[in-house]
Protein backbone atom coordinates (compact mmCIF):
# COMPACT_ATOMS: atom_id res chain seq x y z
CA UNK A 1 86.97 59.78 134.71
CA UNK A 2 85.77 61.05 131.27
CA UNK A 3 82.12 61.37 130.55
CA UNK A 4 80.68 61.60 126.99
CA UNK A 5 77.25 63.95 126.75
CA UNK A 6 75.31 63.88 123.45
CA UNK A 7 72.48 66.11 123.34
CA UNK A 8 71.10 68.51 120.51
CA UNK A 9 70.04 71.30 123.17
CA UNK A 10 72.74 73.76 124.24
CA UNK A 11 71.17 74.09 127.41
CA UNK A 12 71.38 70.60 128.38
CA UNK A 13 74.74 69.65 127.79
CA UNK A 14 75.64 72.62 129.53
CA UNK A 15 73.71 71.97 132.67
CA UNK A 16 74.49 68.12 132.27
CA UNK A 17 78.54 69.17 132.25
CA UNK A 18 77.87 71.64 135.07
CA UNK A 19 76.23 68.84 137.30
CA UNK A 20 78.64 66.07 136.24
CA UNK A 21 81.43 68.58 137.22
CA UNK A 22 80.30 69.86 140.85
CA UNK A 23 79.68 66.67 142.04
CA UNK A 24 82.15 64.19 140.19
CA UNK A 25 85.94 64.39 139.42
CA UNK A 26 85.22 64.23 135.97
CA UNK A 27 86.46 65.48 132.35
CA UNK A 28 83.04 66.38 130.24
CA UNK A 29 83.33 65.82 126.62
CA UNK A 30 80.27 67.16 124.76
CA UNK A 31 78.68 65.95 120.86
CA UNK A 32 75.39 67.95 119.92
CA UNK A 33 74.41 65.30 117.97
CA UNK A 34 74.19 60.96 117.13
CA UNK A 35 76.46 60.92 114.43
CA UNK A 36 79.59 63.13 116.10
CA UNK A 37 78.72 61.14 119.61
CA UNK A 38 79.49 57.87 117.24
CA UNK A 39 82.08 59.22 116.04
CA UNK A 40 83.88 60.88 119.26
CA UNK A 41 83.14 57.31 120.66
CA UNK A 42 84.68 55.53 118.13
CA UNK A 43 88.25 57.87 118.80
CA UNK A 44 88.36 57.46 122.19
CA UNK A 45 87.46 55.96 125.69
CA UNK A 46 84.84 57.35 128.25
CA UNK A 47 83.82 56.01 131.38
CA UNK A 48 80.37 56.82 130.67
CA UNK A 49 77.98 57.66 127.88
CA UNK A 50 74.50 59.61 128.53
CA UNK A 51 72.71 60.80 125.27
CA UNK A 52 69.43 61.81 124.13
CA UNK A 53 67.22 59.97 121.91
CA UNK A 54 65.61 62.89 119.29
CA UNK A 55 68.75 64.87 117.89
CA UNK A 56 69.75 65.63 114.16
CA UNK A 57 71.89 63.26 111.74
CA UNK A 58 71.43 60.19 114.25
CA UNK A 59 69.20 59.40 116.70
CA UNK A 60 70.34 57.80 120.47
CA UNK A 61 69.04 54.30 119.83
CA UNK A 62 70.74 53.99 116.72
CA UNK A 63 73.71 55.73 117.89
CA UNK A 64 73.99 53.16 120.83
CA UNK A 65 73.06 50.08 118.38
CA UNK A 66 76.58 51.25 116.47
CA UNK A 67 78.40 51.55 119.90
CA UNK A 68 77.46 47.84 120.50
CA UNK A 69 77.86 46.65 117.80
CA UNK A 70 80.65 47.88 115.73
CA UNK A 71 84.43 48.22 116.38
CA UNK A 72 85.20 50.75 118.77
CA UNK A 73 86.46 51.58 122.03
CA UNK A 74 82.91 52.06 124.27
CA UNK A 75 81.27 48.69 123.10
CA UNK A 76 81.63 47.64 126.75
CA UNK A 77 80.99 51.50 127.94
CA UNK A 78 77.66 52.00 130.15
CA UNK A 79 75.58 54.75 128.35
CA UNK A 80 72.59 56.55 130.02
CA UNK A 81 69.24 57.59 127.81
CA UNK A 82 68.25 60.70 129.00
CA UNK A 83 64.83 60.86 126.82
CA UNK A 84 61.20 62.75 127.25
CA UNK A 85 60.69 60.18 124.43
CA UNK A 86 61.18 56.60 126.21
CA UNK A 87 58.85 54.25 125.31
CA UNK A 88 58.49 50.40 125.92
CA UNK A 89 59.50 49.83 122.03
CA UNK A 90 63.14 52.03 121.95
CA UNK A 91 63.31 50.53 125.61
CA UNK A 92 62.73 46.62 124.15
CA UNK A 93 65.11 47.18 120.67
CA UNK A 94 68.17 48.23 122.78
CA UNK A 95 68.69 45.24 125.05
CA UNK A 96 72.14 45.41 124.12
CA UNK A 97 73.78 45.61 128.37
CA UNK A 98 74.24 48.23 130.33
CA UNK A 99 72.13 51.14 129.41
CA UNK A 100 69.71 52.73 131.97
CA UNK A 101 67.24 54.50 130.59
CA UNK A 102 65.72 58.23 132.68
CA UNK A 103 63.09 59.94 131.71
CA UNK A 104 63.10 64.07 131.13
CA UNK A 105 62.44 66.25 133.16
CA UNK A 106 64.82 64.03 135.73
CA UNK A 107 65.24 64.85 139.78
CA UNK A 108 68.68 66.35 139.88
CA UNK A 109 69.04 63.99 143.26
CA UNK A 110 67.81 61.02 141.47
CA UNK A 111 70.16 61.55 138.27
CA UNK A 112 72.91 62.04 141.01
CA UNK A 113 72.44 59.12 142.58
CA UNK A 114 72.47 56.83 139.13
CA UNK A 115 75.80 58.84 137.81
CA UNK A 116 77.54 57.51 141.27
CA UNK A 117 76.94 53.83 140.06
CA UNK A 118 79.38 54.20 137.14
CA UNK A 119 81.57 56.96 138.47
């Protein structure tokens, strides 16, 4: 399984990889920010996408819009919004299939739980 996390904070990819890890047989890739998550997606397969919404040089939604909708290897790929920023209009504009949206701060149990429905 390979797992793509996309997140501008240090500290979050790093405790996102560390929790991934422990409890999934999983290879982490890490992008700390929209435009290199595009990018890295656009190179190679993952099993799984989770990115933030707020980062630098590309934001999540529009970072997941390109996923979907141009040529690349994760257009089919289910990605996970991790977000202390969801809201009912980024939640309505990406109705493009199999994204789950979670709200920050997130119950480690909770987030485990979702992760085992796509790994």
């Amino acid at each position: 399984m390979k797992v793509l996390i996309v997140d501008d904070e240090k500290g979050i990819l790093v405790a996102l990889q560390e929790l991934i890890m422990e409890n999934f047989p999983a290879e982490v890739v890490k992008a700390d920010n929209g435009l290199d998550g595009f990018l890295r997606a656009q190179k190679e397969k993952y099993d799984l996408i989770i990115t933030d919404h707020k980062m630098p040089f590309m934001l999540g939604s529009a970072m997941i819009v390109a996923i979907r909708t141009k040529e690349n290897k994760n257009k089919e790929t289910p990605i996970i919004m991790l977000s202390g920023y969801l809201n009912d209009v980024i939640k309505s504009q990406l109705q493009l299939g199999r994204i789950e949206f979670v709200a920050k701060p997130f119950a480690e149990a909770d987030f485990i739980s979702l992760l085992q429905t796509f790994l």
